[in-house]
C-alpha atoms as a PDB file:
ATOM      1  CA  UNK A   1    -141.251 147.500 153.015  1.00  0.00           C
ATOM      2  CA  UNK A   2    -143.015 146.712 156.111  1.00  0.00           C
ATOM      3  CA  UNK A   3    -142.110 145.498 159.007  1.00  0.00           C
ATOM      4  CA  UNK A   4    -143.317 143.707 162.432  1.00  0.00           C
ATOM      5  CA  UNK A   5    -141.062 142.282 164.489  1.00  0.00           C
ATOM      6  CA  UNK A   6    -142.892 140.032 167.100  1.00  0.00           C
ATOM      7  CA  UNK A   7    -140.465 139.005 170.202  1.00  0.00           C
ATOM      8  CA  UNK A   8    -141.940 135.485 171.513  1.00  0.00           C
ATOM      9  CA  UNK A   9    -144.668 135.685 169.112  1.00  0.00           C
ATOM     10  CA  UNK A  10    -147.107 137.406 171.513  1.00  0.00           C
ATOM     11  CA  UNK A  11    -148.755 139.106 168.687  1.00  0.00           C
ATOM     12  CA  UNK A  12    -149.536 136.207 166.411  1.00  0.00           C
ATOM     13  CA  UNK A  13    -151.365 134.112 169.156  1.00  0.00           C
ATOM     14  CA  UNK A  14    -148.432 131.325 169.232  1.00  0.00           C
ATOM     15  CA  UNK A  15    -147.905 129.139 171.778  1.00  0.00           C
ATOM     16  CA  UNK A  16    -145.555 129.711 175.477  1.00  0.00           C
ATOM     17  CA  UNK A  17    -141.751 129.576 175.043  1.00  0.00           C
ATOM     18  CA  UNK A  18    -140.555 127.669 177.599  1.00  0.00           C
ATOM     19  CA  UNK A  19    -137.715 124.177 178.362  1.00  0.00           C
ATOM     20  CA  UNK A  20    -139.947 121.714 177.244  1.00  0.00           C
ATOM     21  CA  UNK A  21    -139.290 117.900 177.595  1.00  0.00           C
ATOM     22  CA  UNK A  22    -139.912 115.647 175.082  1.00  0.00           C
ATOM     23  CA  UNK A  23    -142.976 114.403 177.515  1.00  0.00           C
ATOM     24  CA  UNK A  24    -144.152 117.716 178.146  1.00  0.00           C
ATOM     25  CA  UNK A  25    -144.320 118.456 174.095  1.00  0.00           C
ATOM     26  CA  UNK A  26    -146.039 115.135 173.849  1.00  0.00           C
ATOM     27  CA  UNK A  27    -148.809 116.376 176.571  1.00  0.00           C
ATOM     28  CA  UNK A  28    -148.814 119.460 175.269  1.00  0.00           C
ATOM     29  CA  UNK A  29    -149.623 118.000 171.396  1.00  0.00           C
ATOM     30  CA  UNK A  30    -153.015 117.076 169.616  1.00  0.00           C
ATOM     31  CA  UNK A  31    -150.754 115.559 167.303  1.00  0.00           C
ATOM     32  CA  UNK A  32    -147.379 113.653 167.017  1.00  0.00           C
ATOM     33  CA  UNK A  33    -146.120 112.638 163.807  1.00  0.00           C
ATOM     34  CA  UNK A  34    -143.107 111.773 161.686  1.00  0.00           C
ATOM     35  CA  UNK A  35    -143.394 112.787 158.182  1.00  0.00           C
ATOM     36  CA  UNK A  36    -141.882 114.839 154.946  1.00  0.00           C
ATOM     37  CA  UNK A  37    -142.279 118.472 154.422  1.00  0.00           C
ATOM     38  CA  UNK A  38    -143.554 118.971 150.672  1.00  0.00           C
ATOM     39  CA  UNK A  39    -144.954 122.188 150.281  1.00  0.00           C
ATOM     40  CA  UNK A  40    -144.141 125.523 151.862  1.00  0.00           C
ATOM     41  CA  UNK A  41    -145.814 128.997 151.645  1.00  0.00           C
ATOM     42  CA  UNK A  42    -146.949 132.140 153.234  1.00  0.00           C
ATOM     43  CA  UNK A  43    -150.254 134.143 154.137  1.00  0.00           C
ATOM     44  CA  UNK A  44    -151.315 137.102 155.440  1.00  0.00           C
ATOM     45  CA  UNK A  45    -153.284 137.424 158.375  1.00  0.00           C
ATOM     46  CA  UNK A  46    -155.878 139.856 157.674  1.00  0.00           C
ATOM     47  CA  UNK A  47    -157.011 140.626 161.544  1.00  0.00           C
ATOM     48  CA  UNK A  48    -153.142 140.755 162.866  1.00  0.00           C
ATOM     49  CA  UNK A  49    -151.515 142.397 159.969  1.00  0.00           C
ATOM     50  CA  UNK A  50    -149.081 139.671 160.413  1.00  0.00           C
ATOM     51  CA  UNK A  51    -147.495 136.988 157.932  1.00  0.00           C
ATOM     52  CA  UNK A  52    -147.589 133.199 158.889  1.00  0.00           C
ATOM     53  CA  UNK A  53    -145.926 130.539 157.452  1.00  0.00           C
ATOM     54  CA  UNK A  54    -147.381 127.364 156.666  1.00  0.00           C
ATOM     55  CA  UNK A  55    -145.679 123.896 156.109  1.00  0.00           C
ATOM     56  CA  UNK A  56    -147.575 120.875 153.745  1.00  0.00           C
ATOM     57  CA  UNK A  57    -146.347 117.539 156.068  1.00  0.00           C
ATOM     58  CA  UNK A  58    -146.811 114.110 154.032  1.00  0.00           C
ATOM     59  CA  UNK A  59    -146.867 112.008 157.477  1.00  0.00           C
ATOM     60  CA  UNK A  60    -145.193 108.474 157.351  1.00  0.00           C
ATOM     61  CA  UNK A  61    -146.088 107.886 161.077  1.00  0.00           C
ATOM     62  CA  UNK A  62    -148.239 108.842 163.411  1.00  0.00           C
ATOM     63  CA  UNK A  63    -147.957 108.815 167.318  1.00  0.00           C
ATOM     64  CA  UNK A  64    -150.564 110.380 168.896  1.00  0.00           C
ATOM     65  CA  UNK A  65    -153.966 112.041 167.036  1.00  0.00           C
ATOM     66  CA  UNK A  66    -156.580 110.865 164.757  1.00  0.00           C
ATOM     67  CA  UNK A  67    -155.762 111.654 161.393  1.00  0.00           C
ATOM     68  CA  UNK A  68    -158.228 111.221 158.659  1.00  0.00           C
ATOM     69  CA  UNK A  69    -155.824 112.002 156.113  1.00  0.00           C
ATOM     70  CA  UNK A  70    -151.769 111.874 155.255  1.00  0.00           C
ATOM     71  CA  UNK A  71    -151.327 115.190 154.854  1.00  0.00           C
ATOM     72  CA  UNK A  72    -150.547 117.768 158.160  1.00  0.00           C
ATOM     73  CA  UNK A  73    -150.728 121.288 157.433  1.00  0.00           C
ATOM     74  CA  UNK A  74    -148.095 122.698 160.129  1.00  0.00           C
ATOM     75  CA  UNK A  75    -148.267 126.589 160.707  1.00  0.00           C
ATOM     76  CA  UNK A  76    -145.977 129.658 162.471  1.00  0.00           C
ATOM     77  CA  UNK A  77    -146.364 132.978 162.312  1.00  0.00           C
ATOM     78  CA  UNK A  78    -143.793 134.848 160.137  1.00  0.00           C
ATOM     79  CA  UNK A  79    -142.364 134.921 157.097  1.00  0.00           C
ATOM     80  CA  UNK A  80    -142.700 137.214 154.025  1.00  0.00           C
ATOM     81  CA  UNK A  81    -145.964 138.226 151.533  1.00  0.00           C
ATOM     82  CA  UNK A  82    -145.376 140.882 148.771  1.00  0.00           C
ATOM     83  CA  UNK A  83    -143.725 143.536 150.428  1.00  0.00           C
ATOM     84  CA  UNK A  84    -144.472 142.675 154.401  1.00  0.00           C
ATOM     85  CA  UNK A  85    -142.066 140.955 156.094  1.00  0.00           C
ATOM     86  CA  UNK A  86    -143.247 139.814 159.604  1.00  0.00           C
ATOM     87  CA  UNK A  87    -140.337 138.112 161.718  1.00  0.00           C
ATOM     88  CA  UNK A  88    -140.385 136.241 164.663  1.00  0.00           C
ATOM     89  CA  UNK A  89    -138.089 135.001 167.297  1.00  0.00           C
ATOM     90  CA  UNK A  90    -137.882 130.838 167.979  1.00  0.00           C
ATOM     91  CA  UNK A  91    -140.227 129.581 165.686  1.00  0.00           C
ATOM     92  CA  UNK A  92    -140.085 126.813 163.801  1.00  0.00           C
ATOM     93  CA  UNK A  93    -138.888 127.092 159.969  1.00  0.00           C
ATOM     94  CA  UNK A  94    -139.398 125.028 157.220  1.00  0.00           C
ATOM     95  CA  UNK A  95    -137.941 123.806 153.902  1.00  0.00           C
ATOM     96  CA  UNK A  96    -139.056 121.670 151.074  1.00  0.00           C
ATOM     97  CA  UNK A  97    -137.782 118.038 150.971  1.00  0.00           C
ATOM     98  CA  UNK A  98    -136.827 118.169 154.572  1.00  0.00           C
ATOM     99  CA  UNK A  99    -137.897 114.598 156.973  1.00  0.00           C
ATOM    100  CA  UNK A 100    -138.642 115.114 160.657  1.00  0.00           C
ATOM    101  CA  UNK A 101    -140.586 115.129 163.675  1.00  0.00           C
ATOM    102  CA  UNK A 102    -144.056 117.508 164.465  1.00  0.00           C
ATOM    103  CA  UNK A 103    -145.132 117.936 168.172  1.00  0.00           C
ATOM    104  CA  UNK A 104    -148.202 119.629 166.952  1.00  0.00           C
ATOM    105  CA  UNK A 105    -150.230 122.079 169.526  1.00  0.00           C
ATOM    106  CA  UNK A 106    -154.172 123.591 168.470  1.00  0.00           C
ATOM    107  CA  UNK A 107    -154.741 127.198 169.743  1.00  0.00           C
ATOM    108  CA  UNK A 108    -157.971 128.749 170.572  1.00  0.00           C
ATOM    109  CA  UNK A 109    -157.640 130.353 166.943  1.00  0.00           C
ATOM    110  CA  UNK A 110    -157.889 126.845 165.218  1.00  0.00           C
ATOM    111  CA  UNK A 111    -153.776 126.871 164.235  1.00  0.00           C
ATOM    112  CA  UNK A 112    -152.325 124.155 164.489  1.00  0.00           C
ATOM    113  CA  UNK A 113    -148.579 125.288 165.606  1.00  0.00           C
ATOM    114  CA  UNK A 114    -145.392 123.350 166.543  1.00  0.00           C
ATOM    115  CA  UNK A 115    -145.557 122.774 170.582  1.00  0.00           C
ATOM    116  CA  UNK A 116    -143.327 125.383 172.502  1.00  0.00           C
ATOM    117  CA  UNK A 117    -142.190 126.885 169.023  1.00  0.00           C
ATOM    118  CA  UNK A 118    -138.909 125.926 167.634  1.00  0.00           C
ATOM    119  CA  UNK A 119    -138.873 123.102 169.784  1.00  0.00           C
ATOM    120  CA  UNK A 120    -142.200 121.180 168.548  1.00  0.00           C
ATOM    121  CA  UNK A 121    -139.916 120.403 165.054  1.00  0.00           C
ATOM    122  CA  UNK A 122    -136.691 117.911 165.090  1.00  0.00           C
ATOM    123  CA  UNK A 123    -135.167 117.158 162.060  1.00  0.00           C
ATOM    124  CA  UNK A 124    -134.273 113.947 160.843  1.00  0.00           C
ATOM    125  CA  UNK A 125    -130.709 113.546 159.544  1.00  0.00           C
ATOM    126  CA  UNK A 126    -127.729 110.844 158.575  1.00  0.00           C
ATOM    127  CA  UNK A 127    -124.830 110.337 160.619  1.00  0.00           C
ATOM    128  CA  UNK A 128    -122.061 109.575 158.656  1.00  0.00           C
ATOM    129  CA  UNK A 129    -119.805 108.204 161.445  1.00  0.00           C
ATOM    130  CA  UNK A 130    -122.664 105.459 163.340  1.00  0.00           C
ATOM    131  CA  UNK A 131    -124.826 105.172 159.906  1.00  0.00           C
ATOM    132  CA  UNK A 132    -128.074 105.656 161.670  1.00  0.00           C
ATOM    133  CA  UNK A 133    -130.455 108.388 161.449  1.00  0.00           C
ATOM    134  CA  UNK A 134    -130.808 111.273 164.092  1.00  0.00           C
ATOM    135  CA  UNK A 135    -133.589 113.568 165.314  1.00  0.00           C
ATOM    136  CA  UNK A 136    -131.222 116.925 165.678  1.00  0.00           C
ATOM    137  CA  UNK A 137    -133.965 120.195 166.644  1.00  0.00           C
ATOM    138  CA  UNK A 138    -132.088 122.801 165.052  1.00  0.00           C
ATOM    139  CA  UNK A 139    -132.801 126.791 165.392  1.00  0.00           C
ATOM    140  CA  UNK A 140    -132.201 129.727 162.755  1.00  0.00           C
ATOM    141  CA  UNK A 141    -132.522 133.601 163.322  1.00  0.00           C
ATOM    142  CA  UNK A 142    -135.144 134.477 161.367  1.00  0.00           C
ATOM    143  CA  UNK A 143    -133.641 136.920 159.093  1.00  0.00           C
ATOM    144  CA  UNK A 144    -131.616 134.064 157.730  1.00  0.00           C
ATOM    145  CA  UNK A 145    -132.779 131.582 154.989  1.00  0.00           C
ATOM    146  CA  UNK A 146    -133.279 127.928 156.253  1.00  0.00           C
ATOM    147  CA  UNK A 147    -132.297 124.873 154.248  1.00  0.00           C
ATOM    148  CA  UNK A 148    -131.961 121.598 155.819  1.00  0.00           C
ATOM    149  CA  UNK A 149    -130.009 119.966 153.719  1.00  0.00           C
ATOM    150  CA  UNK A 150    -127.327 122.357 155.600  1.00  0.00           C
ATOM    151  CA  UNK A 151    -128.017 121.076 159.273  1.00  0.00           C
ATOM    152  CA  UNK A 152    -124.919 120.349 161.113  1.00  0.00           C
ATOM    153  CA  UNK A 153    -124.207 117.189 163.598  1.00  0.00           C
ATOM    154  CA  UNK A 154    -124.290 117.455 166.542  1.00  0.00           C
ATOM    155  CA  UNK A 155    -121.681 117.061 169.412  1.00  0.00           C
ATOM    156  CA  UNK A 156    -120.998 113.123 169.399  1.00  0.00           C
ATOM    157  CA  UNK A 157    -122.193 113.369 173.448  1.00  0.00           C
ATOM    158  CA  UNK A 158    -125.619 115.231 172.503  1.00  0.00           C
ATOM    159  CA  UNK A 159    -126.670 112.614 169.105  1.00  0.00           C
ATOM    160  CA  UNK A 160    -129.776 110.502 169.872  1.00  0.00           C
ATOM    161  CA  UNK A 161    -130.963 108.004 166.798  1.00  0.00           C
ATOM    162  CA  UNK A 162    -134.370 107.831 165.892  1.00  0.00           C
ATOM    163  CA  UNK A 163    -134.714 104.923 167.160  1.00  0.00           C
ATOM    164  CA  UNK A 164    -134.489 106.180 170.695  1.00  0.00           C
ATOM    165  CA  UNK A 165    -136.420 108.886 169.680  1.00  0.00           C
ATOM    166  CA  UNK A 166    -139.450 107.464 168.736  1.00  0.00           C
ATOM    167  CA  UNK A 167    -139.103 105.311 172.292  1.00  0.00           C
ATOM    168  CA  UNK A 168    -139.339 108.179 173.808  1.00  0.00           C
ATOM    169  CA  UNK A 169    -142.311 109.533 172.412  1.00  0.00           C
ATOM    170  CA  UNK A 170    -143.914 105.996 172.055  1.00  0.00           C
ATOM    171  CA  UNK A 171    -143.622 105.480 176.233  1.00  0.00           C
ATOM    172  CA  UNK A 172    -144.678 109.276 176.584  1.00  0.00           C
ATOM    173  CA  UNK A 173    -147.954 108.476 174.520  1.00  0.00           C
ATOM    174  CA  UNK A 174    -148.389 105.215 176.680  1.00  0.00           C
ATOM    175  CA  UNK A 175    -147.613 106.692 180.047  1.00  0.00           C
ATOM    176  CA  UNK A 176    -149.963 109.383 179.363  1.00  0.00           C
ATOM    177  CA  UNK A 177    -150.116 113.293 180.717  1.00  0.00           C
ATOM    178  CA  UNK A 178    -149.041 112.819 184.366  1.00  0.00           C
ATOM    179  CA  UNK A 179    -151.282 115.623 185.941  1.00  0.00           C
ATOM    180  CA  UNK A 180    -148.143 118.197 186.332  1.00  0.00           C
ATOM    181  CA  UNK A 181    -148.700 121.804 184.815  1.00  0.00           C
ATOM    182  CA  UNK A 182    -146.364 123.148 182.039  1.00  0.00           C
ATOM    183  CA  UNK A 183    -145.561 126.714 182.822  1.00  0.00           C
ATOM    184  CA  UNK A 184    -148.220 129.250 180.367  1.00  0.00           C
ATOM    185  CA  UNK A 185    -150.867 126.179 179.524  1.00  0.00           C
ATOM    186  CA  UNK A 186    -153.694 125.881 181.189  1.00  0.00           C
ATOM    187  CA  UNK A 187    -154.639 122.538 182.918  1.00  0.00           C
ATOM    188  CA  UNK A 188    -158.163 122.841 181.305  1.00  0.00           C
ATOM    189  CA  UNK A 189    -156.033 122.391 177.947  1.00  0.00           C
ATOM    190  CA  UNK A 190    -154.261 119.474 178.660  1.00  0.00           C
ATOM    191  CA  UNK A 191    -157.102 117.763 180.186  1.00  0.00           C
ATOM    192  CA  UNK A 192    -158.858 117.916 177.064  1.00  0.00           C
ATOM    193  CA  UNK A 193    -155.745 117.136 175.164  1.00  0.00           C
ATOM    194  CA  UNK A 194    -154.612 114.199 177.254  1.00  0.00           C
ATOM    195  CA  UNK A 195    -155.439 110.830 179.167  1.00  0.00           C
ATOM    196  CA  UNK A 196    -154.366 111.070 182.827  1.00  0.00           C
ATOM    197  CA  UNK A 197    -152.395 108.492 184.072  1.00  0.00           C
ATOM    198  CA  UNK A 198    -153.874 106.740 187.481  1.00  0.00           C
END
């Protein structure tokens, strides 16, 4: 079997890994969305020699972007084709069925990749004790399988509905990009990306 490992994803062209804010992932995104994840399936890269994942998104809302269409393809580098395996730290995985939230960056390459990996995805999921819905962003190695349906809640302190998620993000896409740099973007990028607030 083969193997690449890829630590940060430096190999596979994804975006920085830094703390991002929920503002920050909002600047740093050509697209914003809530929607359902309904398809899910691999590719090799035939330039890298790499494997990348891609997600089939059904949106339900959007928040930022111009879609011509309901459908968001959503992709990471990793996964598994034939007998290459190709895994990568802190990206964002994916399983079928599963609701959430896509802070969605462009690279130079055309992909269209979850902002500051991992972090660009938050799940959405039911709180048994307040009855609302959460947005949880939830990590997995990636040498373990992910299924979302197995998501744990959070600590009661840490639990934010969607509500005041999408509040968030709404004022975020209002205020606009506020001129600071994120740390591994350059500001060409998020001029392009972004309105600047006065």
């Amino acid at each position: 079997m083969n193997m690449f490992i890829l630590w940060m994803a430096t190999n596979a062209e994804a975006t920085t890994m830094v703390p991002l804010s929920i503002d920050q992932m909002v600047d740093l995104s050509s697209t914003v969305v809530r929607g359902k994840v309904t398809n899910v399936w691999t590719e090799p890269d035939a330039k890298t020699h790499t494997v990348w994942t891609y997600a089939q998104v059904e949106v339900e809302k959007v928040f930022k972007g111009n879609m011509g269409t309901d459908i968001l393809v959503v992709e990471q580098p990793g996964g598994t084709w034939g007998t290459t395996d190709t895994l990568v730290e802190s990206v964002a995985r994916f399983s079928i069925g599963e609701e959430g939230y896509f802070f969605v960056e462009e690279l130079s390459s055309g992909r269209s990749v979850t902002a500051g990996m991992y972090q660009g995805k938050y799940n959405v999921i039911f709180d048994p004790y307040s009855r609302q819905e959460l947005a949880v962003r939830f990590s997995v190695d990636p040498r373990r399988d992910f299924d979302h349906r197995f998501i744990p809640l959070p600590p009661k302190k840490n639990r934010v509905s969607t509500e005041e998620f999408e509040q968030t993000i709404d004022e975020a896409v209002d205020n606009g990009w506020d001129g600071q740099p994120i740390p591994g973007v350059p500001l060409e990028k998020l001029e392009k990306i972004n309105k600047k607030q006065p």
